[in-house]
PDB file of N, CA and C in Angstrom:
ATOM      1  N   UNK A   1      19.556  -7.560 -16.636  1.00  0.00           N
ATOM      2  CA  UNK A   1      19.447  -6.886 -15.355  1.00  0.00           C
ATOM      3  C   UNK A   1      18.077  -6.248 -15.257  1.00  0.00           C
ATOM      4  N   UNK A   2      17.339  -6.139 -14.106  1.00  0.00           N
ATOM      5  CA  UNK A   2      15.868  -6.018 -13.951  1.00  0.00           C
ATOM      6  C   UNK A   2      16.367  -4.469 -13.455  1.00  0.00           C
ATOM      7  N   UNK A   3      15.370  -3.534 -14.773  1.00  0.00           N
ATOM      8  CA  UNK A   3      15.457  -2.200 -14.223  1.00  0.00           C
ATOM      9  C   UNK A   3      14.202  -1.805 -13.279  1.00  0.00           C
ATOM     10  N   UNK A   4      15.094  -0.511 -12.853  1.00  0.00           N
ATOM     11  CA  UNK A   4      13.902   0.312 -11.828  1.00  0.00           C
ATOM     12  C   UNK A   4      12.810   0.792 -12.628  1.00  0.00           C
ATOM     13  N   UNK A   5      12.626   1.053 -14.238  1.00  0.00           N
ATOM     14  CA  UNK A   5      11.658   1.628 -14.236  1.00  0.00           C
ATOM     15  C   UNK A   5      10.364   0.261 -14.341  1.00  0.00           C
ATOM     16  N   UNK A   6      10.463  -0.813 -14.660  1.00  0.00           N
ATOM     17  CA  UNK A   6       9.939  -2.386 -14.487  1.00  0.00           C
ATOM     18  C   UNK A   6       9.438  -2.536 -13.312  1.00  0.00           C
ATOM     19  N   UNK A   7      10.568  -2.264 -12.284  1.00  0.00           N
ATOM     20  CA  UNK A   7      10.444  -2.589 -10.809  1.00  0.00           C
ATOM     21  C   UNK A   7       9.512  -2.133 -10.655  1.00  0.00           C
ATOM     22  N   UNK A   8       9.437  -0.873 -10.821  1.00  0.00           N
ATOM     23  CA  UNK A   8       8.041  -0.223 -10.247  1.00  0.00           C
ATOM     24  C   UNK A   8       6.981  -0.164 -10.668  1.00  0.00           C
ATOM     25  N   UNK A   9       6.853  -0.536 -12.099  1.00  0.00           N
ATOM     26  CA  UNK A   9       5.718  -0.533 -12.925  1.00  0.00           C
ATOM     27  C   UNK A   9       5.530  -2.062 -12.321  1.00  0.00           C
ATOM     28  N   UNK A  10       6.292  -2.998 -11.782  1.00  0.00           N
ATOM     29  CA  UNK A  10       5.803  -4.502 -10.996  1.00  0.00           C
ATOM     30  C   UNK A  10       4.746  -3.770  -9.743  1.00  0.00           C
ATOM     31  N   UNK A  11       6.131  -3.151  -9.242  1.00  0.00           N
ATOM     32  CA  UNK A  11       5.319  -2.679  -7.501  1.00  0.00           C
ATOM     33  C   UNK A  11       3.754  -1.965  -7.688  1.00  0.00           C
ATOM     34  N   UNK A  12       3.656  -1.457  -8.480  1.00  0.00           N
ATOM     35  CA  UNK A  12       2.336  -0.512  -8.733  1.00  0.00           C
ATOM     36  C   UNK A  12       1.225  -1.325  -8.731  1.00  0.00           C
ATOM     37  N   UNK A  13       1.318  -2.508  -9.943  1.00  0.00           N
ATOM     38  CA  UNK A  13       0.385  -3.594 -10.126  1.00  0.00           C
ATOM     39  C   UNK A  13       0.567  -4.268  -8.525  1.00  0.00           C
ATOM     40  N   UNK A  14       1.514  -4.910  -8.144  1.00  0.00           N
ATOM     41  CA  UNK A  14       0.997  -5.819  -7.137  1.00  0.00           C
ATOM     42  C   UNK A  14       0.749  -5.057  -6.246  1.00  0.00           C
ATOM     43  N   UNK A  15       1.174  -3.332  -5.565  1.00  0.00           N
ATOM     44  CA  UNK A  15       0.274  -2.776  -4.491  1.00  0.00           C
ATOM     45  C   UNK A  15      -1.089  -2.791  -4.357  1.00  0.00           C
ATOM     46  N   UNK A  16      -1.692  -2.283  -5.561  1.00  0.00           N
ATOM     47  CA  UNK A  16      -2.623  -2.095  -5.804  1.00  0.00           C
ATOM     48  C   UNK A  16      -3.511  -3.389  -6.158  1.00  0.00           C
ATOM     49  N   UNK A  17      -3.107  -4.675  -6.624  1.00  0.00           N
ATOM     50  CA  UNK A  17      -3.896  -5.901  -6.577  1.00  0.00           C
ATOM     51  C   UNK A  17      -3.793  -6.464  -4.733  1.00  0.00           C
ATOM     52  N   UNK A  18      -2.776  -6.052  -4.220  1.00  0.00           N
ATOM     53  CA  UNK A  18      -2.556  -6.625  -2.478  1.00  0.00           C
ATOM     54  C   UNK A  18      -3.068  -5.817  -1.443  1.00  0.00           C
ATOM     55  N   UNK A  19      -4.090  -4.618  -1.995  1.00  0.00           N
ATOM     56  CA  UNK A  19      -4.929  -4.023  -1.511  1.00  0.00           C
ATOM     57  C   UNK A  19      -6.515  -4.741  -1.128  1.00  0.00           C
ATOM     58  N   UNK A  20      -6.416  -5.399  -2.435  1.00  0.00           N
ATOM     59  CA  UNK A  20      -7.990  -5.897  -1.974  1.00  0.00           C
ATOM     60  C   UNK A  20      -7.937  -7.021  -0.327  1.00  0.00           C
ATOM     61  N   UNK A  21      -6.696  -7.584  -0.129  1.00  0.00           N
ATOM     62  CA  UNK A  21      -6.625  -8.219   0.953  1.00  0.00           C
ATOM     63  C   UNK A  21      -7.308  -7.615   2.193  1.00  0.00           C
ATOM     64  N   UNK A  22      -6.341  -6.463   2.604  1.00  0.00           N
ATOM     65  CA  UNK A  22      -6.777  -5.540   3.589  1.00  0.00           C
ATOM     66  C   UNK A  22      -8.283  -5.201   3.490  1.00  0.00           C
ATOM     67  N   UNK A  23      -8.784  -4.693   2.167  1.00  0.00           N
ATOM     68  CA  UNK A  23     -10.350  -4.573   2.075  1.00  0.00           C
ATOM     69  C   UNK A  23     -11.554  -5.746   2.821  1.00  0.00           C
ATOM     70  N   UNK A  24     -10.673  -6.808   2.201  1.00  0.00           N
ATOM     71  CA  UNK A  24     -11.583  -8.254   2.580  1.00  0.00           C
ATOM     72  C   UNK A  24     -11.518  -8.259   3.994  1.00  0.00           C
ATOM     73  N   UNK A  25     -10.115  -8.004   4.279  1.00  0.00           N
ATOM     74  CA  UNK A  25     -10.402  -8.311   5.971  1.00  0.00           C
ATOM     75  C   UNK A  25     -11.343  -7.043   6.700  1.00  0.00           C
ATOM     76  N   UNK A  26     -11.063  -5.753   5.853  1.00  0.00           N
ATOM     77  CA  UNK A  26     -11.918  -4.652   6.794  1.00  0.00           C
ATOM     78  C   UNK A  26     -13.499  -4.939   6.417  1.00  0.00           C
ATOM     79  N   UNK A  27     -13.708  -5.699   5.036  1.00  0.00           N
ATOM     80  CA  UNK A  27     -15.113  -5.765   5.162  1.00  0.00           C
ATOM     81  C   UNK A  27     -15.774  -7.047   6.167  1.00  0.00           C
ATOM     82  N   UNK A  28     -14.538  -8.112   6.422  1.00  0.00           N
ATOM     83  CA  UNK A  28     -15.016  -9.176   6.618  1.00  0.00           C
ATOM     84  C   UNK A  28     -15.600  -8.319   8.493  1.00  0.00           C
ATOM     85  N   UNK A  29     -14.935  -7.817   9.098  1.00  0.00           N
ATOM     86  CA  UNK A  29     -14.568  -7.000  10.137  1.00  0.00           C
ATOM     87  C   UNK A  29     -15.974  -6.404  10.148  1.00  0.00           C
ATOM     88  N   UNK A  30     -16.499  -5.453   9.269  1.00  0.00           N
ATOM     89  CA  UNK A  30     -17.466  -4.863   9.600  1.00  0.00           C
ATOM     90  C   UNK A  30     -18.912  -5.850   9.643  1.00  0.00           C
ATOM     91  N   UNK A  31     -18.979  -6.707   8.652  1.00  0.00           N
ATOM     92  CA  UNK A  31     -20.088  -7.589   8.395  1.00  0.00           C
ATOM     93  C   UNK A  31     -20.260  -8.533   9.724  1.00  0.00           C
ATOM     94  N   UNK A  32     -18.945  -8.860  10.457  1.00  0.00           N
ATOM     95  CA  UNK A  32     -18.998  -9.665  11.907  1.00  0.00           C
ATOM     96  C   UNK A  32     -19.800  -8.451  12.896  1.00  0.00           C
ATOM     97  N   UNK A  33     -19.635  -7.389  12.447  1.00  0.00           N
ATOM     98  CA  UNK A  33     -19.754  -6.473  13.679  1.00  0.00           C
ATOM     99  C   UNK A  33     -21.120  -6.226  13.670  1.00  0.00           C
ATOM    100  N   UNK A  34     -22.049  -6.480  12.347  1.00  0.00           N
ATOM    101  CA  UNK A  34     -23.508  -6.512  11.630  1.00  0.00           C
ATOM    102  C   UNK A  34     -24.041  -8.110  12.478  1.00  0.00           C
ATOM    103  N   UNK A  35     -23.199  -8.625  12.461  1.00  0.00           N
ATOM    104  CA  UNK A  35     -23.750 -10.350  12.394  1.00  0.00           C
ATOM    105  C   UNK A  35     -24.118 -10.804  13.813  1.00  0.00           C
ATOM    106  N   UNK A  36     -22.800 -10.854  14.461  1.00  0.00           N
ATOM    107  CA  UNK A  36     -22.902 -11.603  16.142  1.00  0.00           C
ATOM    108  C   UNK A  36     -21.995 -10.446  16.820  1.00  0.00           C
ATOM    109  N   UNK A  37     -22.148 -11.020  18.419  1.00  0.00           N
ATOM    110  CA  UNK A  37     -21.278 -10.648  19.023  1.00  0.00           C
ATOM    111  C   UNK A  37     -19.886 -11.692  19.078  1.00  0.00           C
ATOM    112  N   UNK A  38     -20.331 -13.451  18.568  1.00  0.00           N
ATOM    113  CA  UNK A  38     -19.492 -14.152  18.496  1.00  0.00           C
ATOM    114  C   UNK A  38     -18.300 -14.304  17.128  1.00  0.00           C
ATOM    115  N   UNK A  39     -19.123 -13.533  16.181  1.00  0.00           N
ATOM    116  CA  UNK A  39     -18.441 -13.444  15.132  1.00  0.00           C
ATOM    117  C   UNK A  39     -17.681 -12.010  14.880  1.00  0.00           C
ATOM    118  N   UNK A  40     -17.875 -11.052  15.714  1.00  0.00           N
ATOM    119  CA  UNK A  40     -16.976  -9.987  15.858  1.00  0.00           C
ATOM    120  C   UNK A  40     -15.954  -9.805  16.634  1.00  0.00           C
ATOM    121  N   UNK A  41     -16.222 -11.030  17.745  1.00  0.00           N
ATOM    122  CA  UNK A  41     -14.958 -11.773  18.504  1.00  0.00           C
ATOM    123  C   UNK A  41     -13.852 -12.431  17.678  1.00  0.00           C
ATOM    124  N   UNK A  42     -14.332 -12.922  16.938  1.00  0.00           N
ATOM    125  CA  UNK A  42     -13.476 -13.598  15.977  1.00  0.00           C
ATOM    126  C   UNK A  42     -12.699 -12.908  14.780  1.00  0.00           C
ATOM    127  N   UNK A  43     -13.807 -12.173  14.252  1.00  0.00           N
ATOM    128  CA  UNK A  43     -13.123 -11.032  13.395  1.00  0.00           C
ATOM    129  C   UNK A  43     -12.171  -9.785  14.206  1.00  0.00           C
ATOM    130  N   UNK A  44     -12.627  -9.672  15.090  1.00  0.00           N
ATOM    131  CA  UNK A  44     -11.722  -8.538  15.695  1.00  0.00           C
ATOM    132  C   UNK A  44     -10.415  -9.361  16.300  1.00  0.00           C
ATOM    133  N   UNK A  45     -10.338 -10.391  16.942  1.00  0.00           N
ATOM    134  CA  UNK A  45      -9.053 -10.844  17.252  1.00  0.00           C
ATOM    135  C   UNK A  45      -8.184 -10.857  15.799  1.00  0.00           C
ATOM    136  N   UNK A  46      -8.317 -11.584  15.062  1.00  0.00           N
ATOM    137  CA  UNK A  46      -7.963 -11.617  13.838  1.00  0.00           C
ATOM    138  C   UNK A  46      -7.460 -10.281  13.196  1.00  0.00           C
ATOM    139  N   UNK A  47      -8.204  -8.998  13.224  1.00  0.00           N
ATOM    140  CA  UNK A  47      -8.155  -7.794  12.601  1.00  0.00           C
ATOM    141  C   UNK A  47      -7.028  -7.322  13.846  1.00  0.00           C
ATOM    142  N   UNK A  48      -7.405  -7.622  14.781  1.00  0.00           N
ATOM    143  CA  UNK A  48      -6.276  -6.954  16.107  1.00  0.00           C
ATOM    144  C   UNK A  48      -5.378  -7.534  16.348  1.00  0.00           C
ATOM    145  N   UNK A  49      -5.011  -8.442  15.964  1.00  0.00           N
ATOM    146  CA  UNK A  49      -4.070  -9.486  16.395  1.00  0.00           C
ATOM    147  C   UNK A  49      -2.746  -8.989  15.318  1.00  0.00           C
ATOM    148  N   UNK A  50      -1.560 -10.032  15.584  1.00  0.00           N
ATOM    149  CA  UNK A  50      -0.623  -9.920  14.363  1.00  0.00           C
ATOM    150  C   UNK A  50      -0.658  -9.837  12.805  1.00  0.00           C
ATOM    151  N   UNK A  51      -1.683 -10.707  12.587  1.00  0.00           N
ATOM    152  CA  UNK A  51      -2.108 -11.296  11.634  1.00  0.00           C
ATOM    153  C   UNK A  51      -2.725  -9.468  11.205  1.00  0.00           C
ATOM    154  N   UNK A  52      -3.639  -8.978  11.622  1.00  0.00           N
ATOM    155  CA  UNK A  52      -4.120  -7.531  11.294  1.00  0.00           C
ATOM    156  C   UNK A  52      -3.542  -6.857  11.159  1.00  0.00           C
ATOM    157  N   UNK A  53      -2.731  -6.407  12.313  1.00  0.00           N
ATOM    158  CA  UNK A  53      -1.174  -5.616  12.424  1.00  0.00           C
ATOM    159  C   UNK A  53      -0.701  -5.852  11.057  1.00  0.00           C
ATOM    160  N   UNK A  54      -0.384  -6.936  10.404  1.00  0.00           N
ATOM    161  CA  UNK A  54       0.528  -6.774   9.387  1.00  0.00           C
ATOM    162  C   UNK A  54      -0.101  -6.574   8.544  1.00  0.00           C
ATOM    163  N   UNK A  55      -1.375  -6.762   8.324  1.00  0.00           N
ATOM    164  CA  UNK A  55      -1.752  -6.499   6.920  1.00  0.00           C
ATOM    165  C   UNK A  55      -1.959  -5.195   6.266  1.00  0.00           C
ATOM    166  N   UNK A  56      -2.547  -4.458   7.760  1.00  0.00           N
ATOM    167  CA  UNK A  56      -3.315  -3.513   7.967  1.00  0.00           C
ATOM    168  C   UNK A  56      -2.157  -2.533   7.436  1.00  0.00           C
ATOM    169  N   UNK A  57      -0.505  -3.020   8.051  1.00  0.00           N
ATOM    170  CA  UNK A  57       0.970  -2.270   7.877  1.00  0.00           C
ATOM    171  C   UNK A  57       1.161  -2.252   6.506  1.00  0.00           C
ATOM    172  N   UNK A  58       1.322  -3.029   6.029  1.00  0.00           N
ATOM    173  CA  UNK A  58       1.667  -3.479   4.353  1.00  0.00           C
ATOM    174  C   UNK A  58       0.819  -2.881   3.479  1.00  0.00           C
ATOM    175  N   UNK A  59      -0.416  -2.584   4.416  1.00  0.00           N
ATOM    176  CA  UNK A  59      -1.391  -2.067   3.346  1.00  0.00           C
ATOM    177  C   UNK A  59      -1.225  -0.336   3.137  1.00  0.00           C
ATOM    178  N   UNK A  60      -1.009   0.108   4.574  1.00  0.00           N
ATOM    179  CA  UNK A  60       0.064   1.818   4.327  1.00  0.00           C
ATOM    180  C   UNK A  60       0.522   1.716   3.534  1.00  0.00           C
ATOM    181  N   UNK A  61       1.785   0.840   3.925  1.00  0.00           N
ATOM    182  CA  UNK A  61       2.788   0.611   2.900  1.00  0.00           C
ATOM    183  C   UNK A  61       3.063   0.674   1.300  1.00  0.00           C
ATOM    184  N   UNK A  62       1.175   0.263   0.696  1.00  0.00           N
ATOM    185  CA  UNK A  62       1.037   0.059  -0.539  1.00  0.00           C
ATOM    186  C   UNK A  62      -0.163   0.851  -0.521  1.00  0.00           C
ATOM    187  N   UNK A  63      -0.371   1.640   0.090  1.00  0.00           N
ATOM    188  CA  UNK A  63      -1.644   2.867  -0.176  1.00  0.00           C
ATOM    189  C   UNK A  63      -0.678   4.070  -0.606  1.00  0.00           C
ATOM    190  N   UNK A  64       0.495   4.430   0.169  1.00  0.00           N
ATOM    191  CA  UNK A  64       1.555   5.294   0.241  1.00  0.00           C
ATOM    192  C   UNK A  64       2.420   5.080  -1.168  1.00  0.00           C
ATOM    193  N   UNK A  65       2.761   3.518  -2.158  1.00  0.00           N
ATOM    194  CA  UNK A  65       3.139   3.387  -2.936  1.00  0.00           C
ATOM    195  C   UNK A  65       2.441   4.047  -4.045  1.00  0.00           C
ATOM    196  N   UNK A  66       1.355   3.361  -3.826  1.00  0.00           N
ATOM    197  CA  UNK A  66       0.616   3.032  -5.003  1.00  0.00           C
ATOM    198  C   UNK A  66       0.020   4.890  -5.326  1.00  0.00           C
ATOM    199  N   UNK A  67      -0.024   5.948  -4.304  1.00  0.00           N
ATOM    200  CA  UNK A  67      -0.213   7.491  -4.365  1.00  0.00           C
ATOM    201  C   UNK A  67       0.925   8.079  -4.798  1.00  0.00           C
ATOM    202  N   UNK A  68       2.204   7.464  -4.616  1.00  0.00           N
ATOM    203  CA  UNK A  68       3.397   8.155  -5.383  1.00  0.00           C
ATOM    204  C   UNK A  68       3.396   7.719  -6.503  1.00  0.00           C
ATOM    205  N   UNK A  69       3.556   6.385  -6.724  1.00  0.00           N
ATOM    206  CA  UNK A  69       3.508   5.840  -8.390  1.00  0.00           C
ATOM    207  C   UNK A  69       2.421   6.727  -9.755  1.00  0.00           C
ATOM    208  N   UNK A  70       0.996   6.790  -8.667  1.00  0.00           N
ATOM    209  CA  UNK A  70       0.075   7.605  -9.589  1.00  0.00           C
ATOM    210  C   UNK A  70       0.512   8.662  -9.791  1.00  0.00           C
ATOM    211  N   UNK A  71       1.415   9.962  -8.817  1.00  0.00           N
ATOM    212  CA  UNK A  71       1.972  11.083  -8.914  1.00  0.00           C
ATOM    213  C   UNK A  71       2.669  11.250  -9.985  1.00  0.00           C
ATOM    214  N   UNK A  72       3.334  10.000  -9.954  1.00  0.00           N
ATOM    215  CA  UNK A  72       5.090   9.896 -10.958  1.00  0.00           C
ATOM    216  C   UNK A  72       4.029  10.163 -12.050  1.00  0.00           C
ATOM    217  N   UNK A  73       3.379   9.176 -12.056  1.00  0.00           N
ATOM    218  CA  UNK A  73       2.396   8.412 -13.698  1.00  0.00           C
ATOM    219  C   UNK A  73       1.846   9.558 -14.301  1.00  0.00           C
ATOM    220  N   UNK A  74       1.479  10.581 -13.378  1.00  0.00           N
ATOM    221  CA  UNK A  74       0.788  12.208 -14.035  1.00  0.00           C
ATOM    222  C   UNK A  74       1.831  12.960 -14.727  1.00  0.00           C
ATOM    223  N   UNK A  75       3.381  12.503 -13.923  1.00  0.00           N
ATOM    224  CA  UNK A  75       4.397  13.547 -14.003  1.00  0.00           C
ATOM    225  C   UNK A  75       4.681  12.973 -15.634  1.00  0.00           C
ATOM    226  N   UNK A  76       4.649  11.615 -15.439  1.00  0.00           N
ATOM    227  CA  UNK A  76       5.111  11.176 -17.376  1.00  0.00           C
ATOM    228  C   UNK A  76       4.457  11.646 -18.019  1.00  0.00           C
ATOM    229  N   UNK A  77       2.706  11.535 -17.945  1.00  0.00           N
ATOM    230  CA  UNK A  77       1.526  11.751 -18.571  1.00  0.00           C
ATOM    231  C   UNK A  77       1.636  13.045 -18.920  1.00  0.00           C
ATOM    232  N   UNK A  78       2.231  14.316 -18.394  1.00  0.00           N
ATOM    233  CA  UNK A  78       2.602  15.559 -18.498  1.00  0.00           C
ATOM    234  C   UNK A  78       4.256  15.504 -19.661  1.00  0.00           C
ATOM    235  N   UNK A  79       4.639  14.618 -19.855  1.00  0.00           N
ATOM    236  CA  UNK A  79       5.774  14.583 -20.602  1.00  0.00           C
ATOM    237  C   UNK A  79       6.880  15.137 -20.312  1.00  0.00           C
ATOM    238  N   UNK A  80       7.232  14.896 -18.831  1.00  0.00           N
ATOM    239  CA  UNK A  80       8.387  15.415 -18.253  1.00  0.00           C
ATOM    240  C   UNK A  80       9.246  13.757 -17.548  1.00  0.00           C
ATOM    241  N   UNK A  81       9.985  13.774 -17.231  1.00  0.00           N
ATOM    242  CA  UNK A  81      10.752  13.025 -16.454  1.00  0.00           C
ATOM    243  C   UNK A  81      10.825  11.416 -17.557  1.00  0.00           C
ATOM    244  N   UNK A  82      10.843  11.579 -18.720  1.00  0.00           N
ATOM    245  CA  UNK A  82      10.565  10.161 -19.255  1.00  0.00           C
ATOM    246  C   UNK A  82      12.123   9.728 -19.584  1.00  0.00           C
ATOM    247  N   UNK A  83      13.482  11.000 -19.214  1.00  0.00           N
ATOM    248  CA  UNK A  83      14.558  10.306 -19.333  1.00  0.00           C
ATOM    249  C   UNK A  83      14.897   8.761 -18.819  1.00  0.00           C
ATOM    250  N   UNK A  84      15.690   7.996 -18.710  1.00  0.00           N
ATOM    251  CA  UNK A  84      15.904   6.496 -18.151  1.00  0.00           C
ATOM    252  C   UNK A  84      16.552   7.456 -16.770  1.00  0.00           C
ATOM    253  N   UNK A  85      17.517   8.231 -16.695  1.00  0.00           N
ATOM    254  CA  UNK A  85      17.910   8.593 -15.387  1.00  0.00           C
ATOM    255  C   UNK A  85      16.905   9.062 -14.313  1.00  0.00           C
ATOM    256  N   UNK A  86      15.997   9.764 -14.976  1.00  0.00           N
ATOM    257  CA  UNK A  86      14.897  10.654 -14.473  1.00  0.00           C
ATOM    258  C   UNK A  86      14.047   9.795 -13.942  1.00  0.00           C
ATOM    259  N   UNK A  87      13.656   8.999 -14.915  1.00  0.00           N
ATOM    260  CA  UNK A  87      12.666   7.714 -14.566  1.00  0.00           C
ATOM    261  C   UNK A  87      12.681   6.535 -13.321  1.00  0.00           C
ATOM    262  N   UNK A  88      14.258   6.709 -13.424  1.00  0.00           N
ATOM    263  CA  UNK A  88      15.088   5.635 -12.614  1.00  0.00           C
ATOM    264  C   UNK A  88      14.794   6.222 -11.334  1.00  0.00           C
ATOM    265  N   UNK A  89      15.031   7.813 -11.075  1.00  0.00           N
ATOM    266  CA  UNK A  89      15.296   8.501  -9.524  1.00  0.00           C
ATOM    267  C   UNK A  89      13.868   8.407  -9.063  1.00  0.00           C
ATOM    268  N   UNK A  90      13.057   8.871  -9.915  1.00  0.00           N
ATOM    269  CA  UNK A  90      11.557   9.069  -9.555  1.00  0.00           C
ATOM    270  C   UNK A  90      10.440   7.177  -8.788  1.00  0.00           C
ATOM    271  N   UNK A  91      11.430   6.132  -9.493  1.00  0.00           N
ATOM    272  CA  UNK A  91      10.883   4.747  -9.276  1.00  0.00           C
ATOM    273  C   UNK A  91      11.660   4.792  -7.314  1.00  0.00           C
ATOM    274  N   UNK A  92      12.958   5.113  -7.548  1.00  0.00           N
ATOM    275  CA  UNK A  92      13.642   4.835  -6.026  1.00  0.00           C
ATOM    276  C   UNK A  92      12.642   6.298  -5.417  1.00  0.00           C
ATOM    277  N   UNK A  93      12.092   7.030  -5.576  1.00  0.00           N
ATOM    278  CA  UNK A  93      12.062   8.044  -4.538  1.00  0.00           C
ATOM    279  C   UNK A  93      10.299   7.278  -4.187  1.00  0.00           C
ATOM    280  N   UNK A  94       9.705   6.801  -5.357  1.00  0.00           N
ATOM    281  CA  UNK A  94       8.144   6.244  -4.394  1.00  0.00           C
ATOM    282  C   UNK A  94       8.443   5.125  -3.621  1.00  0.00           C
ATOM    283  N   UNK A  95       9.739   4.157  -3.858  1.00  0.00           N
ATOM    284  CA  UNK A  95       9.854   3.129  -3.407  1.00  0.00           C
ATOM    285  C   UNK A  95      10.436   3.720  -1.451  1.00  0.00           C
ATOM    286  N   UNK A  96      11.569   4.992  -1.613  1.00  0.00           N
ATOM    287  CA  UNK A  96      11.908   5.394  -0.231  1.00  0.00           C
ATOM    288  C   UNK A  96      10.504   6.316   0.365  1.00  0.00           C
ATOM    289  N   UNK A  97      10.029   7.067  -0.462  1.00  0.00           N
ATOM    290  CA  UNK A  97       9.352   7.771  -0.105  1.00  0.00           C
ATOM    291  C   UNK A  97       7.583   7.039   0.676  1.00  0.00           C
ATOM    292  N   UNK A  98       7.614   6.195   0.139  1.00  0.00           N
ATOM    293  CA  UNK A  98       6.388   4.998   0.695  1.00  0.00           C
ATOM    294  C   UNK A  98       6.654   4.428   1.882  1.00  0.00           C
ATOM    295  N   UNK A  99       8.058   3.971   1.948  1.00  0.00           N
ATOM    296  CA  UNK A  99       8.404   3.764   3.382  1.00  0.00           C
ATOM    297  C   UNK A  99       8.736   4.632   4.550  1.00  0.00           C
ATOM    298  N   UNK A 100       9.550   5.909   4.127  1.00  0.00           N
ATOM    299  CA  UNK A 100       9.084   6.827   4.864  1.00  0.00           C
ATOM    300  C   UNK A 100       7.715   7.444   5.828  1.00  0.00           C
ATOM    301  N   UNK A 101       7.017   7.717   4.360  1.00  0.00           N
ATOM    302  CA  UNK A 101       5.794   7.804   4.700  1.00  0.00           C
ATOM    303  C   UNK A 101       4.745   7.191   5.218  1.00  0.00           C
ATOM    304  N   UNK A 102       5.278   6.061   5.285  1.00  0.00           N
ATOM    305  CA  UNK A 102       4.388   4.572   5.869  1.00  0.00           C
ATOM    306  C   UNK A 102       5.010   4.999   7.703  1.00  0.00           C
ATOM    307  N   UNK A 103       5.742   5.007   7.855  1.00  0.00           N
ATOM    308  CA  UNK A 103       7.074   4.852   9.049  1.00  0.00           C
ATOM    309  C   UNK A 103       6.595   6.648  10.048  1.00  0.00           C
ATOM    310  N   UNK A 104       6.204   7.707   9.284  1.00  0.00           N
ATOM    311  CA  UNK A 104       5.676   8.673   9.863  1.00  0.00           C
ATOM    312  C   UNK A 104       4.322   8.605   9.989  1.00  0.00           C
ATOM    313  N   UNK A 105       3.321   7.500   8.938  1.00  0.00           N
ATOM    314  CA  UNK A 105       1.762   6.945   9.616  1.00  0.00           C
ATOM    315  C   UNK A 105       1.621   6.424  10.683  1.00  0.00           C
ATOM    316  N   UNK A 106       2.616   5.245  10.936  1.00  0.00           N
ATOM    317  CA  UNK A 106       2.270   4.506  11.973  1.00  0.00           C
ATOM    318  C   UNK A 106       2.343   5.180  13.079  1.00  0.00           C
ATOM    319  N   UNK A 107       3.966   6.047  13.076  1.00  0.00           N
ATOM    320  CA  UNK A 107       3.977   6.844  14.506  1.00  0.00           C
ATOM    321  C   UNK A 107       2.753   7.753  14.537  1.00  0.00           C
ATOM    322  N   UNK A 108       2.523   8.520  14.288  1.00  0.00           N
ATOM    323  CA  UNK A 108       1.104   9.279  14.145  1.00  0.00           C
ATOM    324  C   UNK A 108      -0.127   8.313  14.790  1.00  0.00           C
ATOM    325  N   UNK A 109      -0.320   6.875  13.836  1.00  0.00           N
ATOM    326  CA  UNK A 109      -1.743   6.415  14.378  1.00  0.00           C
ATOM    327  C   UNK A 109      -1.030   6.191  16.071  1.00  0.00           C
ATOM    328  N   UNK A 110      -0.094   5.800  16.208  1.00  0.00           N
ATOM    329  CA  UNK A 110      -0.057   5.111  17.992  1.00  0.00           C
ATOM    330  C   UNK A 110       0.315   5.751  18.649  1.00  0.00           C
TER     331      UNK A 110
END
């Protein structure tokens, strides 16, 4: 059976490696905006479009993870919470607490 404290030590690595996506597209975004007016047409539909929308979402999503996980990671590093129960509540609370917190960003940005 795949535990929570795994799960999240998974989620941490792939937030934080599925970050550079969002980067590429915000740099690709700014370098169009350096380049043309035809190539910032292109980058900005792209960045504005669905395709942006989601990445741009997912990427809260895993900016918000990946700041609780480091929290937890201080709280072990401090030598508290390393029970399996403790460990277990603290993996579900960045996993609710990221979506939460993702879910009170968005309303805020719009």
């Amino acid at each position: 059976r795949l535990q929570m404290t795994s799960v999240s030590s998974f989620l941490t690595r792939i937030t934080g490696n599925a970050l550079i996506v969002s980067a590429a597209l915000a740099v690709w975004w700014l370098i169009a905006a350096a380049t043309s007016d035809a190539a910032f047409a292109t980058a900005n539909a792209v960045a504005t479009g669905w395709f942006g929308d989601l990445v741009f979402t997912l990427s809260a999503l895993a900016i918000w993870y990946h700041y609780l996980a480091g929290l937890r990671h201080l709280y072990f590093e401090a030598g508290h919470g390393l029970d399996v129960p403790t460990a277990e509540k603290l993996g579900w609370a960045c996993i609710i607490g990221s979506v939460v917190l993702t879910a009170i960003t968005l309303y805020l940005v719009q």
